[in-house]
Protein backbone atom coordinates (compact mmCIF):
# COMPACT_ATOMS: atom_id res chain seq x y z
CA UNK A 1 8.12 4.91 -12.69
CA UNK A 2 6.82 4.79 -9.11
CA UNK A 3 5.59 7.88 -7.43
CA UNK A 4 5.73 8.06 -3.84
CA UNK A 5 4.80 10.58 -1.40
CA UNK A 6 5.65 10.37 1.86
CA UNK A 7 4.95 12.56 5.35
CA UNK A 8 4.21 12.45 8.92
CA UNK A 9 2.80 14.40 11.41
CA UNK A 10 3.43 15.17 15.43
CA UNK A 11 0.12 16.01 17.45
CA UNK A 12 -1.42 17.25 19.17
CA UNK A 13 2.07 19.05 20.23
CA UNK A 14 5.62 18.46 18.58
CA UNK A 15 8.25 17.15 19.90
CA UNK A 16 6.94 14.61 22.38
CA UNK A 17 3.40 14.01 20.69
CA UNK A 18 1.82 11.25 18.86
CA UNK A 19 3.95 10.40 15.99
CA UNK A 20 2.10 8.85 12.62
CA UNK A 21 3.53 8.85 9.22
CA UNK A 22 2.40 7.98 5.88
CA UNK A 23 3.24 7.07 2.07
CA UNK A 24 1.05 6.95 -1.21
CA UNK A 25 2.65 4.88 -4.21
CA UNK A 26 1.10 6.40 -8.07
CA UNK A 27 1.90 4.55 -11.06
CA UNK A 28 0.86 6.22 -14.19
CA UNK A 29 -1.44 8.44 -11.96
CA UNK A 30 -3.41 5.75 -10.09
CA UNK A 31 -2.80 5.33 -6.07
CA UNK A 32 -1.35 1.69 -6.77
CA UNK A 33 -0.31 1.22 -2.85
CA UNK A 34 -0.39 3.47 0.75
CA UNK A 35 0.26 2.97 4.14
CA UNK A 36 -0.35 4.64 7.54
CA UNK A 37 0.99 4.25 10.54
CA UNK A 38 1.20 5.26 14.59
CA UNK A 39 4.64 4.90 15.30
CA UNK A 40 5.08 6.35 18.94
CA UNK A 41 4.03 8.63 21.23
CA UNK A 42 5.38 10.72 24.03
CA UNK A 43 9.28 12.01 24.29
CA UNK A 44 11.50 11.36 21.90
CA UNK A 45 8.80 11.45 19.11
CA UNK A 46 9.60 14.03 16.45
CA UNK A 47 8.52 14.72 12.94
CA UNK A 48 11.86 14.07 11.29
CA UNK A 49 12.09 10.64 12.60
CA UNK A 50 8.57 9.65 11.20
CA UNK A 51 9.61 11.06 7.96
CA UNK A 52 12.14 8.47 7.92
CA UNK A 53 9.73 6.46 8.73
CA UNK A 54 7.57 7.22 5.98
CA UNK A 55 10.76 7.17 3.51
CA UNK A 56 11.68 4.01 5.16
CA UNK A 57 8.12 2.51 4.46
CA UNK A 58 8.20 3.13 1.11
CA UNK A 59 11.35 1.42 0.68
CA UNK A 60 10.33 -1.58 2.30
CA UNK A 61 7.23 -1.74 -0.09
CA UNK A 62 9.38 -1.23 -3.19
CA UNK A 63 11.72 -4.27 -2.06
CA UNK A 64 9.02 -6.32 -1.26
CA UNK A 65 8.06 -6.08 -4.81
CA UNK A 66 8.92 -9.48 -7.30
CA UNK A 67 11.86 -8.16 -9.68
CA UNK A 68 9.95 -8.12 -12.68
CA UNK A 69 7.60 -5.24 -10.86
CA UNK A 70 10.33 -3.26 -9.51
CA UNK A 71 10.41 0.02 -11.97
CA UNK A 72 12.64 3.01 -10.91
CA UNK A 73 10.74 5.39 -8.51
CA UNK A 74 10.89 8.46 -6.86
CA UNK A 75 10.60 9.48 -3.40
CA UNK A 76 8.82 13.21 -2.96
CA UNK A 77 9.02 14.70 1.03
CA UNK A 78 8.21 17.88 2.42
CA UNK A 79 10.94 17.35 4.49
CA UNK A 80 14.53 19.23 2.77
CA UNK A 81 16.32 17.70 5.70
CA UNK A 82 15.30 14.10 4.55
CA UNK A 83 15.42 14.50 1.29
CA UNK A 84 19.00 16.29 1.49
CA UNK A 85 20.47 13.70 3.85
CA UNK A 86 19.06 10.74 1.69
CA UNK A 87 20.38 12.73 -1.31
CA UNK A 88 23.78 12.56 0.63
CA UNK A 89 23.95 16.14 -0.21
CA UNK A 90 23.75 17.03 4.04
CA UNK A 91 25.42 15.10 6.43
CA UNK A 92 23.92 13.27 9.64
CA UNK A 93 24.66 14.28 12.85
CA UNK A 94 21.79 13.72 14.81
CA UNK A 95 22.04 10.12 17.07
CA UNK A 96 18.37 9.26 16.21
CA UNK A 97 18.61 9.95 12.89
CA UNK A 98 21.85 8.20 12.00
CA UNK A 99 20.76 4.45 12.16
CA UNK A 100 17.06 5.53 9.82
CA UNK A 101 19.61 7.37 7.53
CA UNK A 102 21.85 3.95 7.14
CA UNK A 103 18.84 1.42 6.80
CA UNK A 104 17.41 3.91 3.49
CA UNK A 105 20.91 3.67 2.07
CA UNK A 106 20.95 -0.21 2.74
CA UNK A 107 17.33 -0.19 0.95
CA UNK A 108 18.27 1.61 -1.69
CA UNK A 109 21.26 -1.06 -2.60
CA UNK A 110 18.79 -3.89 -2.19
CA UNK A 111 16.26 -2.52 -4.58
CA UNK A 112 18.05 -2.68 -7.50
CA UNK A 113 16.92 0.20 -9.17
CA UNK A 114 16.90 3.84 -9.33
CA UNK A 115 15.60 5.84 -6.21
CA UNK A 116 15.40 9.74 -6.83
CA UNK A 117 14.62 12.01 -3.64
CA UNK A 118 12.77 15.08 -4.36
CA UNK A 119 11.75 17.72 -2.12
CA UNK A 120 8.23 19.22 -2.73
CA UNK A 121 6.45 22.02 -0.88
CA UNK A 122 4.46 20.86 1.50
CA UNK A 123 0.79 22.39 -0.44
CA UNK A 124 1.88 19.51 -3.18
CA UNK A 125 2.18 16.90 -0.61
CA UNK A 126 -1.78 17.02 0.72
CA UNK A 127 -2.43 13.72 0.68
CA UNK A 128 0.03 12.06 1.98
CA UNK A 129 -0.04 14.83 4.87
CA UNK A 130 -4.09 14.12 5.54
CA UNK A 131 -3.35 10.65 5.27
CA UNK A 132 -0.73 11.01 8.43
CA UNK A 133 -3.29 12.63 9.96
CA UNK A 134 -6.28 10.47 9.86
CA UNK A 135 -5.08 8.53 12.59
CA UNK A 136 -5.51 11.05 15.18
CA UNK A 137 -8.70 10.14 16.97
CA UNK A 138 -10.20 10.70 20.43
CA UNK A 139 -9.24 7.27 20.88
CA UNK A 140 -5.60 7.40 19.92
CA UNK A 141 -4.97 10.36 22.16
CA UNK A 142 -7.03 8.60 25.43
CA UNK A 143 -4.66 5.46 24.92
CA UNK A 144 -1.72 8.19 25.17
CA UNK A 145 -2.99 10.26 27.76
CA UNK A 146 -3.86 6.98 29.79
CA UNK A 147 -1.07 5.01 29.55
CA UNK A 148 0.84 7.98 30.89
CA UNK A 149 4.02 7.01 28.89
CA UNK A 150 6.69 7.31 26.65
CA UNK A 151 6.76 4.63 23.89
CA UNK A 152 8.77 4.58 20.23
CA UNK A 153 8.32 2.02 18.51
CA UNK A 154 7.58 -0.24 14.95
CA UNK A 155 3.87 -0.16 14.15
CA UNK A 156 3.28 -3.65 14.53
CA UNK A 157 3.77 -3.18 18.01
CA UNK A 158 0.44 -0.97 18.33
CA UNK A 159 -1.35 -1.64 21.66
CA UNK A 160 -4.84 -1.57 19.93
């Protein structure tokens, strides 16, 4: 079974900061896969979306997996809101949430095998959290401060 932890982080303030989000994949114990990502900055940018994100990420990874690899996997998150809306035990009301919501449930059919949401307290999510944060450099926060802008967007779309 895989073991994912996702997260993501808003700095230096949140809403409206630089958004970055991150998941680890264990199997038997051993980090087998992880991923980190800058996915926006500026308004509009807010931690629930890049968990999403980070959810989202993970799925992606599992479906990119050959079928013989896929195993059933579960999906741990800091986040109740996440976890409880992908557990279609809240509803979604929120405009930017609602289409991230609808592509997990899509990703969930496609994989093909059993996805289990879990919320954990955030002291047993560490590394996925300091993984979100390593991208937060002096760098990363000149590019934001001087492009002046507000930009949301895939991570592939990175301006450096």
């Amino acid at each position: 079974m895989y073991m994912i932890h996702g997260d993501a982080s808003c700095e230096p303030f949140h809403p409206d900061g630089i958004l970055a989000w991150a998941f680890i994949v264990k199997l038997k114990g051993k980090i087998v896969h992880q991923d980190v990502h800058i996915s926006g900055w500026g308004k509009g940018c807010t931690v629930n979306i890049g968990e999403y994100q980070a959810v989202l990420g993970a799925l992606m990874w599992l479906c990119s997996l050959p079928l013989s690899e896929r195993k059933p996997a579960v999906i741990h998150s800091d986040s109740q809101l996440i976890v409880n809306q992908c557990k279609g035990i809240y509803g979604c009301k929120a405009d930017n949430l609602i289409p991230l919501l609808d592509l997990v449930k899509r990703a969930k059919k496609r994989y093909r095998k059993t996805i289990f949401f879990k919320w954990i307290p955030r002291e047993q999510n560490g590394e996925a959290d300091a993984l979100s944060r390593s991208l937060y450099t002096e760098e990363a926060l000149a590019v934001m401060k001087k492009h002046h802008m507000d930009i949301l967007f895939d991570g592939d779309d990175l301006p450096w």
